[in-house]
N, C-alpha and C. Protein backbone atom coordinates (compact mmCIF):
# COMPACT_ATOMS: atom_id res chain seq x y z
N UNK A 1 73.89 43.02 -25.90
CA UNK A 1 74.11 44.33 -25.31
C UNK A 1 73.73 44.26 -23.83
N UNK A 2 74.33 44.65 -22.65
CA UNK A 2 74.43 44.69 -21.81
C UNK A 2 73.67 45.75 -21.27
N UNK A 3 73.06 45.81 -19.93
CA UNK A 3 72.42 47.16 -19.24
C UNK A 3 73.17 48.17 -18.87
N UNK A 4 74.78 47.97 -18.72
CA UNK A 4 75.13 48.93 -18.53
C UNK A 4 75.76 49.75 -19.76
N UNK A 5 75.75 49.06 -20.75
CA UNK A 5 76.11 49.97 -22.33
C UNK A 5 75.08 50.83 -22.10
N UNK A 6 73.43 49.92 -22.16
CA UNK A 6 72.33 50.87 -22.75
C UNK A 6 72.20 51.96 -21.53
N UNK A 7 72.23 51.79 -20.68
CA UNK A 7 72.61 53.03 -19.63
C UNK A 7 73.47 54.15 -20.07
N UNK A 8 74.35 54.13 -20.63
CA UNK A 8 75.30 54.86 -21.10
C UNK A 8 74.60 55.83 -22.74
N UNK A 9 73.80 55.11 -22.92
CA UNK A 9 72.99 55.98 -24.31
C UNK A 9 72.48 56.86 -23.71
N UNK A 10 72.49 58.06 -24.58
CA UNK A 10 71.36 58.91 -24.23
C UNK A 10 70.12 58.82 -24.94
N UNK A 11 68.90 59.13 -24.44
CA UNK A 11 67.36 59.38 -25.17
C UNK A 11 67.51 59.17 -26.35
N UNK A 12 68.13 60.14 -27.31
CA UNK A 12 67.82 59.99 -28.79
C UNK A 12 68.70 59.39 -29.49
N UNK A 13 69.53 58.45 -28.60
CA UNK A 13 70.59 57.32 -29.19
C UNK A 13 69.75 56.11 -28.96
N UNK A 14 68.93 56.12 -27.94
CA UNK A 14 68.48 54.73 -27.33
C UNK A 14 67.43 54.48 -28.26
N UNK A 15 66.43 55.84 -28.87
CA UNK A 15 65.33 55.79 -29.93
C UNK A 15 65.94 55.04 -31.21
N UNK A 16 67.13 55.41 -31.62
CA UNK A 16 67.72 55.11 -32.73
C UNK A 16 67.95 53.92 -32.69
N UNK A 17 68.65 53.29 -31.72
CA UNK A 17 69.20 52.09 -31.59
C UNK A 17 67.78 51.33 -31.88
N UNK A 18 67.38 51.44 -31.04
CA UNK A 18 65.78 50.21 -30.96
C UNK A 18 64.86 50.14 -32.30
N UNK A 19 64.67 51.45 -33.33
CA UNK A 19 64.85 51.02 -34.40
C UNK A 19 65.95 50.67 -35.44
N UNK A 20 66.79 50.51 -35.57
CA UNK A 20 67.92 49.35 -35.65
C UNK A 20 67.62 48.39 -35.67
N UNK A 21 67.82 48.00 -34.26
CA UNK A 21 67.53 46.79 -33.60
C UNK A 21 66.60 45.77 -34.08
N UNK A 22 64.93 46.70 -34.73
CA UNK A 22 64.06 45.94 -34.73
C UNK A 22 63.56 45.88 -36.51
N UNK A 23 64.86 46.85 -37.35
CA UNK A 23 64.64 46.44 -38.30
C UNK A 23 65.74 45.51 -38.95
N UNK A 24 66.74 45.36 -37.89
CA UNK A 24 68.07 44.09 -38.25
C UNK A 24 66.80 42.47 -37.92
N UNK A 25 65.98 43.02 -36.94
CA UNK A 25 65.32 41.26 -36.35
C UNK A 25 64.13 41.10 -37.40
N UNK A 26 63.55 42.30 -38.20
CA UNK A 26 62.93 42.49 -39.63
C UNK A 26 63.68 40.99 -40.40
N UNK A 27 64.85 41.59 -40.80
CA UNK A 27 65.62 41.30 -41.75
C UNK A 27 65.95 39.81 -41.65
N UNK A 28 65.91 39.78 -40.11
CA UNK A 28 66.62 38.09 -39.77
C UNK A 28 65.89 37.38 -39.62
N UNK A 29 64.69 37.69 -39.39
CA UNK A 29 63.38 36.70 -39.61
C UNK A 29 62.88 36.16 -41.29
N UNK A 30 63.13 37.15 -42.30
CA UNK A 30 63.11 37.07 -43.39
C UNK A 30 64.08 36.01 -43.77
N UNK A 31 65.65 36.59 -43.33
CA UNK A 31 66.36 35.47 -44.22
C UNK A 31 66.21 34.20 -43.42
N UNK A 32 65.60 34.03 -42.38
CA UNK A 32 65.60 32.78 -41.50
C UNK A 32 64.54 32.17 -42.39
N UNK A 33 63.38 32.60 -43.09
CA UNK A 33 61.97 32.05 -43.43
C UNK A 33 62.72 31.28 -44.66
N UNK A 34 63.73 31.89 -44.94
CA UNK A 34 63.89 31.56 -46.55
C UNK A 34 65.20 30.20 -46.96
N UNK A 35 66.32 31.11 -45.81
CA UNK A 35 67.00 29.85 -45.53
C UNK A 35 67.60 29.95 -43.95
N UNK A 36 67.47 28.44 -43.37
CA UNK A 36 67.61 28.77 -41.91
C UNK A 36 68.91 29.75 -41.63
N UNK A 37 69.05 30.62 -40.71
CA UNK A 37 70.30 30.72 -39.58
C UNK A 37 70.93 29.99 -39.39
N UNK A 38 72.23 29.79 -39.24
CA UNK A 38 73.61 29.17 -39.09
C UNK A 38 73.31 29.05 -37.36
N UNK A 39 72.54 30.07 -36.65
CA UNK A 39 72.54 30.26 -35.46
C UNK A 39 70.62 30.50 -34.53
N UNK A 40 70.19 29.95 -34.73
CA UNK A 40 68.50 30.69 -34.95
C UNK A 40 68.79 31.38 -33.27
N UNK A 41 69.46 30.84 -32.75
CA UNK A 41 69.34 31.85 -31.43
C UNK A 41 69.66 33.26 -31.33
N UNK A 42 70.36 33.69 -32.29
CA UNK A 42 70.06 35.25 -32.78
C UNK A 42 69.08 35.98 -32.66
N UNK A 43 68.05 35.07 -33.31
CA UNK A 43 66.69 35.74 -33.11
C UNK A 43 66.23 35.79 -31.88
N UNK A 44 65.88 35.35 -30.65
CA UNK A 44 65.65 35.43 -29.29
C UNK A 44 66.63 36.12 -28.60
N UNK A 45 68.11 36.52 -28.89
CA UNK A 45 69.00 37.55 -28.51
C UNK A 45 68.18 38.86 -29.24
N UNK A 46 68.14 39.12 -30.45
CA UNK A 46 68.00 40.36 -30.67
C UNK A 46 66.51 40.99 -30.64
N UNK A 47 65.79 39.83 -30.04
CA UNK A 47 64.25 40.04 -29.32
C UNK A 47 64.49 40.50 -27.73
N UNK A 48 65.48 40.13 -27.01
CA UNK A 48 65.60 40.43 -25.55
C UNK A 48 66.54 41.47 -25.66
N UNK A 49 67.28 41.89 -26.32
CA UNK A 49 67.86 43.35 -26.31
C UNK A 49 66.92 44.47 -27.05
N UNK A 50 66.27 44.47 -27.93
CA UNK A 50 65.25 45.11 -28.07
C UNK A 50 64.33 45.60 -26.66
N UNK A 51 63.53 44.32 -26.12
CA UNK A 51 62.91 44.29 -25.04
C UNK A 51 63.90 45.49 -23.67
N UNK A 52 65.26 44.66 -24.10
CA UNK A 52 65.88 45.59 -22.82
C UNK A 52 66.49 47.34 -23.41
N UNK A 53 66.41 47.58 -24.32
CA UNK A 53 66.06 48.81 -24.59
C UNK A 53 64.85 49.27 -24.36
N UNK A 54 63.99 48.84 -24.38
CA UNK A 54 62.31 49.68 -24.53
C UNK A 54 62.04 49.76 -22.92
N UNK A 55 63.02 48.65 -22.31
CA UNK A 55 62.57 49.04 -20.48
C UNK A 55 63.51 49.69 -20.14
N UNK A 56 64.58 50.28 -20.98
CA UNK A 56 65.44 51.55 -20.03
C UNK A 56 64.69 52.67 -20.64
N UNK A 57 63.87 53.01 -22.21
CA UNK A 57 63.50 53.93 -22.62
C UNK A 57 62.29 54.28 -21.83
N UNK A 58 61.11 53.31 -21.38
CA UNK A 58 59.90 53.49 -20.17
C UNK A 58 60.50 53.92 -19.04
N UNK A 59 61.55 53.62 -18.77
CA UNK A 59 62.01 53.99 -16.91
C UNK A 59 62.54 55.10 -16.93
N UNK A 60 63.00 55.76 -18.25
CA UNK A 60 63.57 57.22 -18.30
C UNK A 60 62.26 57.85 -18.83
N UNK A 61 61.37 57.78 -19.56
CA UNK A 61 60.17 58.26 -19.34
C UNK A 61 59.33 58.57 -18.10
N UNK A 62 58.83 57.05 -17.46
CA UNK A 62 58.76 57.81 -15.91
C UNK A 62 59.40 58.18 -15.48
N UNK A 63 60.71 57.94 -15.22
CA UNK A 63 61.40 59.63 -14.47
C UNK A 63 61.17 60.75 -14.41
N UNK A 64 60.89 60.93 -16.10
CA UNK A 64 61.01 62.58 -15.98
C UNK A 64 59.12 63.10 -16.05
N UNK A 65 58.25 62.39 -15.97
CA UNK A 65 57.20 62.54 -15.57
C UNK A 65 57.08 62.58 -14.11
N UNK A 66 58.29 62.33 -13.44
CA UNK A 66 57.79 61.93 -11.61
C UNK A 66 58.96 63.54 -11.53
């Protein structure tokens, strides 16, 4: 996911998404423990889009505190 998609979410799409997000990387860590990924770099993608949701959701937080 790109910065300018997640730009395009609003607040209580971006909340939603990021849990999504972090219960699909739940899920893929599980089936990774049990039998590897076809791809294990999935997991470090859907760790840095997570990450880059939670820093557009902090920067629209301070905003509207400033």
């Amino acid at each position: 996911m790109k910065m300018s998609e997640i730009k395009e979410l609003s607040t209580p799409e971006l909340k939603e998404r990021i849990e999504v997000e972090k219960n699909t990387l739940v899920k893929m860590r599980l089936n990774h423990a049990v039998s590897p990924l076809d791809n294990p770099m999935k997991l470090k993608y859907a760790r840095k889009d997570i990450a880059r949701l939670l820093t557009e959701l902090k920067k629209r937080e301070l905003a509207e505190q400033n």
